[in-house]
Protein backbone atom coordinates (compact mmCIF):
# COMPACT_ATOMS: atom_id res chain seq x y z
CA UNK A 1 -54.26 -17.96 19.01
CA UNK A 2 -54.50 -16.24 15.59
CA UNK A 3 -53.71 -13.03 16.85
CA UNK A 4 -50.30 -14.38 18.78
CA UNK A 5 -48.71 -16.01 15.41
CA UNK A 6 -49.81 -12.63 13.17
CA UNK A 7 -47.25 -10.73 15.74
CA UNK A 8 -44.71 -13.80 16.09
CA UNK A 9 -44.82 -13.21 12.20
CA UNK A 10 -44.69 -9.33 12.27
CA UNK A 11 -42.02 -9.28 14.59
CA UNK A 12 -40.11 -11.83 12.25
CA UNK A 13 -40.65 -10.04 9.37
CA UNK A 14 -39.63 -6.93 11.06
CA UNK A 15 -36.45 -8.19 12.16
CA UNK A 16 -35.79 -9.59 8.72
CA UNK A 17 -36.01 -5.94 7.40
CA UNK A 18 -33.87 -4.61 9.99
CA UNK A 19 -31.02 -7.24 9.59
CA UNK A 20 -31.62 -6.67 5.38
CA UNK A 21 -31.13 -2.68 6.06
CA UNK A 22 -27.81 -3.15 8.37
CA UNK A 23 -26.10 -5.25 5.74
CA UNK A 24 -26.96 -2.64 2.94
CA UNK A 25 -25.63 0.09 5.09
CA UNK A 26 -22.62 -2.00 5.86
CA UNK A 27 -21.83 -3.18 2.58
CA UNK A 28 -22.40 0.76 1.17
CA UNK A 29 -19.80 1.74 3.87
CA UNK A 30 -17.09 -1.02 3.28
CA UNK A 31 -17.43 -0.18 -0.39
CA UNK A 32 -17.08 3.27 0.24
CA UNK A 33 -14.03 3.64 2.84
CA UNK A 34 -12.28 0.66 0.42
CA UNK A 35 -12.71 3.25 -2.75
CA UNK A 36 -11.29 6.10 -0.37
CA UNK A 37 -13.54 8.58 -2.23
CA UNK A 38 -16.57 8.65 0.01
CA UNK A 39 -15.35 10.98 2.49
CA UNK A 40 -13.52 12.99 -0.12
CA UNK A 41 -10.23 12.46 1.54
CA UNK A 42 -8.90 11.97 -2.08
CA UNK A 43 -7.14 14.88 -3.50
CA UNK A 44 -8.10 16.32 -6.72
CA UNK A 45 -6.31 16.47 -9.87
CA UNK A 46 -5.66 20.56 -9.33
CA UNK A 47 -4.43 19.80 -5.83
CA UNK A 48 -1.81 17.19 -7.01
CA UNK A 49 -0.18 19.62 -9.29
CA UNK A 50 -0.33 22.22 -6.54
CA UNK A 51 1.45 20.50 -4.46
CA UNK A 52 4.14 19.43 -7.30
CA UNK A 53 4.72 22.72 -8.11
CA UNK A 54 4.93 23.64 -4.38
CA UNK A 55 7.95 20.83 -4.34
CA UNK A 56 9.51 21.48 -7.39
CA UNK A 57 9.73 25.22 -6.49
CA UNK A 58 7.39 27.21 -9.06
CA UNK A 59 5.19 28.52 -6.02
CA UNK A 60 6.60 30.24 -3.15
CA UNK A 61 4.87 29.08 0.37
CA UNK A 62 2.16 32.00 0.63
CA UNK A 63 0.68 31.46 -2.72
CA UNK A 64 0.63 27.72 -2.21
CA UNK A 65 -1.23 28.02 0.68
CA UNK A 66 -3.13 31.21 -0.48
CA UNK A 67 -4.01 28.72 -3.73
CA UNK A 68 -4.67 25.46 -1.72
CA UNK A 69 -7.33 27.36 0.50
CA UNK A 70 -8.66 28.27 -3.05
CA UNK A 71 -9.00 25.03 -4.00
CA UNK A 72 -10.86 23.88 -0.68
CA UNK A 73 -13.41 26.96 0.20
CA UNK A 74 -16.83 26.35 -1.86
C-alpha cells in the first residue's frame, strides 16, 4: 500500500519537473526568436555599413564580398 502511493507520488513529482523544464525551454526560445538575436541572424554594426557603402558605391563588388566574408569567417 505504502509502497504504491511513494511511486504514484514519484511519478507526480516527476512529471511536475518535466512539464516545469518544457515551459522554461519554451519561454527561453519565444524570448529568444522574438529578440531575433539568438540565432545571430542580426547583422552587426560593421556589416550595416558594409553594405551601405556597397549601395552608395564606395566598394566595388569583389571587395564587398572579399570584406563581408571577412566579417563572417572566425
Amino acid at each position: 500500500m505504502m509502497a504504491g502511493m511513494a511511486l504514484y507520488l514519484l511519478l507526480w513529482g516527476l512529471l511536475a519537473v518535466a512539464v516545469l523544464a518544457l515551459a522554461v525551454v519554451a519561454t527561453v526560445w519565444l524570448v529568444r526568436s522574438m529578440r531575433g538575436h539568438g540565432d545571430g541572424s542580426a547583422p552587426s554594426a560593421a556589416r550595416q555599413r558594409l553594405d551601405e557603402r556597397c549601395a552608395m558605391g564606395d566598394l566595388p563588388r569583389e571587395e564587398y564580398l572579399q570584406r563581408r566574408q571577412d566579417l563572417t569567417t572566425p
